[in-house]
C-alpha atoms as a PDB file:
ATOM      1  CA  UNK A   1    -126.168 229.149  53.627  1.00  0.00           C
ATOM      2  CA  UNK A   2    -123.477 230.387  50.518  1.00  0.00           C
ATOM      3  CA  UNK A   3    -124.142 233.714  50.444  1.00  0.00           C
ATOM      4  CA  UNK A   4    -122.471 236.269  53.395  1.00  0.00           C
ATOM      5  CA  UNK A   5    -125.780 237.223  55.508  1.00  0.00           C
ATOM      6  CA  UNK A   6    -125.078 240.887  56.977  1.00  0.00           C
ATOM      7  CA  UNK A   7    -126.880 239.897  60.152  1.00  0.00           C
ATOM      8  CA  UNK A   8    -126.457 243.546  61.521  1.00  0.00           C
ATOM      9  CA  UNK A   9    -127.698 245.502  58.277  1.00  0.00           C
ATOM     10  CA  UNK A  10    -130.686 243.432  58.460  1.00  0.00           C
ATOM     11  CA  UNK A  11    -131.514 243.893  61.873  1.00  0.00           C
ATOM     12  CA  UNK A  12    -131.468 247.431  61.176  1.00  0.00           C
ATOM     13  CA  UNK A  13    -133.990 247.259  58.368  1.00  0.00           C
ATOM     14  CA  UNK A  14    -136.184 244.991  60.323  1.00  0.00           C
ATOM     15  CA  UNK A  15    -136.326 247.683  63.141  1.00  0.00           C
ATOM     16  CA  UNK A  16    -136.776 250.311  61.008  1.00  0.00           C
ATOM     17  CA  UNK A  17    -139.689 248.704  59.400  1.00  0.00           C
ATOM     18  CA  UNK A  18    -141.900 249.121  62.051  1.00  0.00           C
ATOM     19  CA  UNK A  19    -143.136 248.610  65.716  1.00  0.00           C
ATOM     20  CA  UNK A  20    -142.632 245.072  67.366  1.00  0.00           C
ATOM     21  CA  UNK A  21    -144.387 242.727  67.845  1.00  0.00           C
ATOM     22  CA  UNK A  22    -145.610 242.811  64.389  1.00  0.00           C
ATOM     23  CA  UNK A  23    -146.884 240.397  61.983  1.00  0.00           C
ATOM     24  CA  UNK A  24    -143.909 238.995  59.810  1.00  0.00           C
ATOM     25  CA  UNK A  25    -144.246 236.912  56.495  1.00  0.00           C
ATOM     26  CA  UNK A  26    -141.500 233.998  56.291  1.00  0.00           C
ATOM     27  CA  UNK A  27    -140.932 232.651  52.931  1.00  0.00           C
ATOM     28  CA  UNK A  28    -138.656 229.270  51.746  1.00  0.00           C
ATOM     29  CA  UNK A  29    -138.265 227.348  48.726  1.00  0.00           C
ATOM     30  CA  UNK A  30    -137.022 223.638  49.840  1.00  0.00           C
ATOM     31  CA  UNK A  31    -136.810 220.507  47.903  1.00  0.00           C
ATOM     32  CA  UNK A  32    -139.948 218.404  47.659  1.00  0.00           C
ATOM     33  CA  UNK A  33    -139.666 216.629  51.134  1.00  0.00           C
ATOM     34  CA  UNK A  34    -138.226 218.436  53.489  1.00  0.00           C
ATOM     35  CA  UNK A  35    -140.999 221.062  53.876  1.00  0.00           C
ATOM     36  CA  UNK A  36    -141.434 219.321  57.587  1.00  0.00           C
ATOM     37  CA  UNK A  37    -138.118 220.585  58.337  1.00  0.00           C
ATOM     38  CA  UNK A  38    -139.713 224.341  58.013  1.00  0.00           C
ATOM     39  CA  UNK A  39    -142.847 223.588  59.591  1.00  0.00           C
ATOM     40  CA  UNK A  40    -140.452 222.326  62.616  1.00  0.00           C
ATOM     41  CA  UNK A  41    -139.644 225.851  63.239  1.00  0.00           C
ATOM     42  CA  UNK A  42    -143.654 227.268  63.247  1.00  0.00           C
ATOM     43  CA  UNK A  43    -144.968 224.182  65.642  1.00  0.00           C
ATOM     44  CA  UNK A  44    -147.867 226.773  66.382  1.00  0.00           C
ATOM     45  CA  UNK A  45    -148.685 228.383  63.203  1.00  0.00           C
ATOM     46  CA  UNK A  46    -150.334 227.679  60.238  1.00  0.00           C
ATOM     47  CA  UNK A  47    -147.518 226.804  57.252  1.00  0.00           C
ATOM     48  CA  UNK A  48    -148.845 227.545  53.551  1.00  0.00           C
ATOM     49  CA  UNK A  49    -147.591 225.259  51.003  1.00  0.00           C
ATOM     50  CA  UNK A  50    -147.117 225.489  47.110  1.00  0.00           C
ATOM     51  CA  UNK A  51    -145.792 223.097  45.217  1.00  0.00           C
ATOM     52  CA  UNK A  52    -143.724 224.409  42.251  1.00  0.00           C
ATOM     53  CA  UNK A  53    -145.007 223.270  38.418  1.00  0.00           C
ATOM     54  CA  UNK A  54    -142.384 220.448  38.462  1.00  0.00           C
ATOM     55  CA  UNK A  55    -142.878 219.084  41.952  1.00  0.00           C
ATOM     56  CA  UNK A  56    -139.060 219.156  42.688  1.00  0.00           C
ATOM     57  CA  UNK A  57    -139.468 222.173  44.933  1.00  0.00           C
ATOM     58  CA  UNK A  58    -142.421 223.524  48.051  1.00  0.00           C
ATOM     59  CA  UNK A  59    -142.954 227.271  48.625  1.00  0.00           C
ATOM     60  CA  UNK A  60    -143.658 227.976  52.426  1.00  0.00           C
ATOM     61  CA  UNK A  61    -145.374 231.146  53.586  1.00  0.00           C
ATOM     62  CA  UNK A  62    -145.770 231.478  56.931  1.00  0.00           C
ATOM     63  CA  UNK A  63    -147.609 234.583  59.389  1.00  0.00           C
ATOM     64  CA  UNK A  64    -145.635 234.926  62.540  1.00  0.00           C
ATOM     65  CA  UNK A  65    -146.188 237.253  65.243  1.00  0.00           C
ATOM     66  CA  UNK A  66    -142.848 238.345  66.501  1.00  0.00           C
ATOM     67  CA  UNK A  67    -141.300 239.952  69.228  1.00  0.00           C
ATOM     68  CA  UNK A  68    -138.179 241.514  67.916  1.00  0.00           C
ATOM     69  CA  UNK A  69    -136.029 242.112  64.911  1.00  0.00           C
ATOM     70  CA  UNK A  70    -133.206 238.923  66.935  1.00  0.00           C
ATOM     71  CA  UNK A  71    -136.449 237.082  67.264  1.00  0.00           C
ATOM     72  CA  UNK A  72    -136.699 237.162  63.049  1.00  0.00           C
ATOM     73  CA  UNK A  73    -133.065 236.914  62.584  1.00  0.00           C
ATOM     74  CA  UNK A  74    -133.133 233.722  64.825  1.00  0.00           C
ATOM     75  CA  UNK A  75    -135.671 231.690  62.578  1.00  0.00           C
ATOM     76  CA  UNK A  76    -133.585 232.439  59.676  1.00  0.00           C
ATOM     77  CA  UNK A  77    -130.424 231.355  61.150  1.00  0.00           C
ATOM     78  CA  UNK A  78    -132.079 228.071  62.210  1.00  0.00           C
ATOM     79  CA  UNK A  79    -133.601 227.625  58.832  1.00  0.00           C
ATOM     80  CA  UNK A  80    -130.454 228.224  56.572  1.00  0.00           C
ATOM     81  CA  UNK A  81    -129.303 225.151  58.477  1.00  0.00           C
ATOM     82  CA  UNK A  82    -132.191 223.188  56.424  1.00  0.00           C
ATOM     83  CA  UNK A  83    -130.481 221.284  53.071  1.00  0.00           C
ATOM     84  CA  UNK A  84    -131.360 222.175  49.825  1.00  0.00           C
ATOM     85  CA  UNK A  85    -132.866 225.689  50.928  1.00  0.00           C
ATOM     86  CA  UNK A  86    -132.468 227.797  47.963  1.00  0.00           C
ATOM     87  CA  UNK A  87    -134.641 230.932  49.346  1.00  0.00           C
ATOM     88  CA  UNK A  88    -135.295 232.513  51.963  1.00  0.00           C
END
């Protein structure tokens, strides 16, 4: 992951966005491929997948049920270790 991630300014938004456990939408763009590699991280849940108009890149959307605001932050550290993720 490039870009600086201000892990406690976004726990801060996650709590203030509502009561946990809640229902929380993931979304990733990886390269065609490695869409396993996010899938990996859901084992349990169902993992929606688009395929962009020039098939170099999958959209995941994924429903989570989750426990806490670290519990979030947690996924996303595991997934910016993913190559080629370019959104999150």
């Amino acid at each position: 992951m490039d870009k600086k991630f201000d892990k406690a300014a976004f726990k801060e938004k996650l709590e203030a966005s509502g009561e946990f456990p809640m229902l929380y939408m993931f979304k990733f763009i990886v390269p065609t491929g490695t869409e396993h590699e996010i899938a990996a991280l859901f084992p349990k849940n169902e993992v929606v997948l688009k395929p962009s108009s020039g098939g170099k890149y999958i959209s995941t959307t994924i429903q989570v049920m989750m426990d806490s605001a670290d519990q979030i932050i947690h996924i996303y550290e595991r997934a910016s270790d993913i190559e080629g993720l370019i959104s999150f």
